[in-house]
N, C-alpha and C. Protein backbone atom coordinates (compact mmCIF):
# COMPACT_ATOMS: atom_id res chain seq x y z
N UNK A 1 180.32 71.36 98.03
CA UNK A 1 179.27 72.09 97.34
C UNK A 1 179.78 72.63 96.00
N UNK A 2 180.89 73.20 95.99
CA UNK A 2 181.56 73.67 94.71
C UNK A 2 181.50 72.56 94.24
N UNK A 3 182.17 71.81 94.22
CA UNK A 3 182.45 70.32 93.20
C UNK A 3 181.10 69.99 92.87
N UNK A 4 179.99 69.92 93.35
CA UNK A 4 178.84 69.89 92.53
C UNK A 4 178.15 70.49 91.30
N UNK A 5 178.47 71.88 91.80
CA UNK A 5 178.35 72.57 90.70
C UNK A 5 178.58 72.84 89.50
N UNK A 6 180.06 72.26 89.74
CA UNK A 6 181.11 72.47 88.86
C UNK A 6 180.28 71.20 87.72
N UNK A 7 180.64 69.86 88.50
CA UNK A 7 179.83 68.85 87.85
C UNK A 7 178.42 69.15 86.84
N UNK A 8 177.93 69.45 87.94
CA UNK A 8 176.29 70.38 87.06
C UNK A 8 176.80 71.35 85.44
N UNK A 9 177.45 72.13 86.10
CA UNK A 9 177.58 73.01 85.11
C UNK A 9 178.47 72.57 83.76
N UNK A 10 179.45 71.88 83.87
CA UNK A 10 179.96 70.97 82.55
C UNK A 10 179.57 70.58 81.91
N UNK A 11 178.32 69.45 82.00
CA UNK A 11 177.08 69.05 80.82
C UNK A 11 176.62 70.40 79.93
N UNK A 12 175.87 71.35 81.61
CA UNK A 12 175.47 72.24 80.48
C UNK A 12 175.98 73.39 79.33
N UNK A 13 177.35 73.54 79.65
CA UNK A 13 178.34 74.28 78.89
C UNK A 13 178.16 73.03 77.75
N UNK A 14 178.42 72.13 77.30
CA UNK A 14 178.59 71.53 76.49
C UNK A 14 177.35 71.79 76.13
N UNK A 15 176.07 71.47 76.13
CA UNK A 15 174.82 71.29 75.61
C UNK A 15 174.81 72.79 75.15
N UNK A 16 175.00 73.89 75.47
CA UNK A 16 174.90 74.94 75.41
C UNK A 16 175.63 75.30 74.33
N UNK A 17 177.40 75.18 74.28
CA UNK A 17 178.05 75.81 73.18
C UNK A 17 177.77 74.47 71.76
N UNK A 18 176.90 73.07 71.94
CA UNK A 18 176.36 72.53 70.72
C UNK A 18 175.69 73.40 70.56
N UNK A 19 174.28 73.91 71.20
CA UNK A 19 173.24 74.71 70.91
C UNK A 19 173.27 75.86 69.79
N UNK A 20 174.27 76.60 70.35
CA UNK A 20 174.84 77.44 69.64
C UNK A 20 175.55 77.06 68.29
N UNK A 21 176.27 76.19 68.10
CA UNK A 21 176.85 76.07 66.76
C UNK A 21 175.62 75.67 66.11
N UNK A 22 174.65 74.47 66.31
CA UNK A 22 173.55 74.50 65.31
C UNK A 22 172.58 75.61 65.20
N UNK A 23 172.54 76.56 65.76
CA UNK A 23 171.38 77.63 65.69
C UNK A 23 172.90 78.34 64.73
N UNK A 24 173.91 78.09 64.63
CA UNK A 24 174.33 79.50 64.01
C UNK A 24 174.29 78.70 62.66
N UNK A 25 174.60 77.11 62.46
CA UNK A 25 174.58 76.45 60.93
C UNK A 25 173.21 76.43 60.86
N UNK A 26 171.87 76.63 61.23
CA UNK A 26 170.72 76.55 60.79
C UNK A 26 170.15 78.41 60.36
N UNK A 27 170.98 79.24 60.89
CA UNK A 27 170.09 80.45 60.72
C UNK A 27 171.43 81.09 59.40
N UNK A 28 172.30 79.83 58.93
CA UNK A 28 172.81 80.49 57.52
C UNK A 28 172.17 80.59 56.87
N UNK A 29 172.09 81.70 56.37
CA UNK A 29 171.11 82.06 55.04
C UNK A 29 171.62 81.62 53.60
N UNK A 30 173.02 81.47 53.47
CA UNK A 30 173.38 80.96 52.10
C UNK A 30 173.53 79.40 52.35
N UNK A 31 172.89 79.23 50.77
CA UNK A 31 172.67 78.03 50.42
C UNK A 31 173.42 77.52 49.23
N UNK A 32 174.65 76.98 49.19
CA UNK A 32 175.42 77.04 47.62
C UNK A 32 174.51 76.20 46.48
N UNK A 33 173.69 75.32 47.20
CA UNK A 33 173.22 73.87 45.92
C UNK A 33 171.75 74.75 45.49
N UNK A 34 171.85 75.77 45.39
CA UNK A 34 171.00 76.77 45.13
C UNK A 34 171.00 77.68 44.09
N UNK A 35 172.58 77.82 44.27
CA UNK A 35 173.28 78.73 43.15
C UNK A 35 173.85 78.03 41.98
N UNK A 36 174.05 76.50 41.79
CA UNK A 36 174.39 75.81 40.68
C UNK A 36 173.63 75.69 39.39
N UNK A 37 174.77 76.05 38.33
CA UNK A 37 173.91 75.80 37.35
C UNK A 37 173.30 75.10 37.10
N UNK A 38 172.25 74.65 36.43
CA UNK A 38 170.89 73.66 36.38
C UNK A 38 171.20 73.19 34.38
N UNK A 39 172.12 73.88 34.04
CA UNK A 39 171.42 73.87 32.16
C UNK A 39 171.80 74.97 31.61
N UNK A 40 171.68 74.80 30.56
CA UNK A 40 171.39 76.12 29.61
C UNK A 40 170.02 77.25 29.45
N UNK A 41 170.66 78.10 29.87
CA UNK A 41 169.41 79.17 29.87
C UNK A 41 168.99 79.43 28.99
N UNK A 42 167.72 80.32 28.94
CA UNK A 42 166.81 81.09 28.30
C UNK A 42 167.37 81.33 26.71
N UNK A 43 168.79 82.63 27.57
CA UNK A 43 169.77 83.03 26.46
C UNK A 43 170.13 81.66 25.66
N UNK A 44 170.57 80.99 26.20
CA UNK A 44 171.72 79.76 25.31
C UNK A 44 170.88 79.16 24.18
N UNK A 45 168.88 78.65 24.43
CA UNK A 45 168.52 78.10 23.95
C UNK A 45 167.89 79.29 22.70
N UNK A 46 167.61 80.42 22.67
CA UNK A 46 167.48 81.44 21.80
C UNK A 46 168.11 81.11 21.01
N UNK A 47 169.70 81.62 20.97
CA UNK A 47 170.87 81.42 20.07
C UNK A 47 171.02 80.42 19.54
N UNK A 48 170.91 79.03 19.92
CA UNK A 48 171.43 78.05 19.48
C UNK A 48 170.06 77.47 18.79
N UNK A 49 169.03 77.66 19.14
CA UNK A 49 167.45 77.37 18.22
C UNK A 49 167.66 78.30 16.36
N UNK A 50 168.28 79.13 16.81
CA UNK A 50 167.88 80.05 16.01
C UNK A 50 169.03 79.89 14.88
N UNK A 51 170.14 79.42 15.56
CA UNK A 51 171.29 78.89 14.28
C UNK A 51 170.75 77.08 13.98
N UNK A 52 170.23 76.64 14.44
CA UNK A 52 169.64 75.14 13.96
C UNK A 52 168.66 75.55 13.39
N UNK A 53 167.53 76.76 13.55
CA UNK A 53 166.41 76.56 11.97
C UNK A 53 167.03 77.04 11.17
N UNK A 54 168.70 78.02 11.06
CA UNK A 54 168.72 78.23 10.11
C UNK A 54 169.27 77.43 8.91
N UNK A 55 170.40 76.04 9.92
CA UNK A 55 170.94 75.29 8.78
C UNK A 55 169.48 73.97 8.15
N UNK A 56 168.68 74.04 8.39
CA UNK A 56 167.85 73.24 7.80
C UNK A 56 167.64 72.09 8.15
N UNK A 57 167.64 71.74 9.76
CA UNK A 57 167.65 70.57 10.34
C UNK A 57 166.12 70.72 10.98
C-alpha cells in the first residue's frame, strides 16, 4: 500500500513544483523589453531641430 502511494505521489510533486515555477515566471511583474530605449526622445529631437534651423538646412 505504501509503495503505491509513494508511486502516486511522485508525478504529482513534479506537476506541482512545475506549477509553481510557471505561476512564479508568469506573475513577474518586470518586463526588461519594456524598458529599452526605442530612439531619441522628445528632449533629443527639440535640441537637435533647433540647431539644424539654425544652420540653414
Amino acid at each position: 500500500m505504501l509503495a503505491s502511494l509513494n508511486l502516486f505521489r511522485q508525478p504529482l510533486t513534479f506537476v506541482a513544483s512545475k506549477w509553481q515555477k510557471l505561476v512564479q515566471i508568469a506573475g513577474n511583474p518586470y518586463r526588461p523589453e519594456l524598458h529599452y530605449m526605442r530612439g531619441p526622445g522628445p528632449k533629443w529631437h527639440a535640441k537637435y531641430q533647433a540647431s539644424r534651423l539654425n544652420r540653414g538646412l
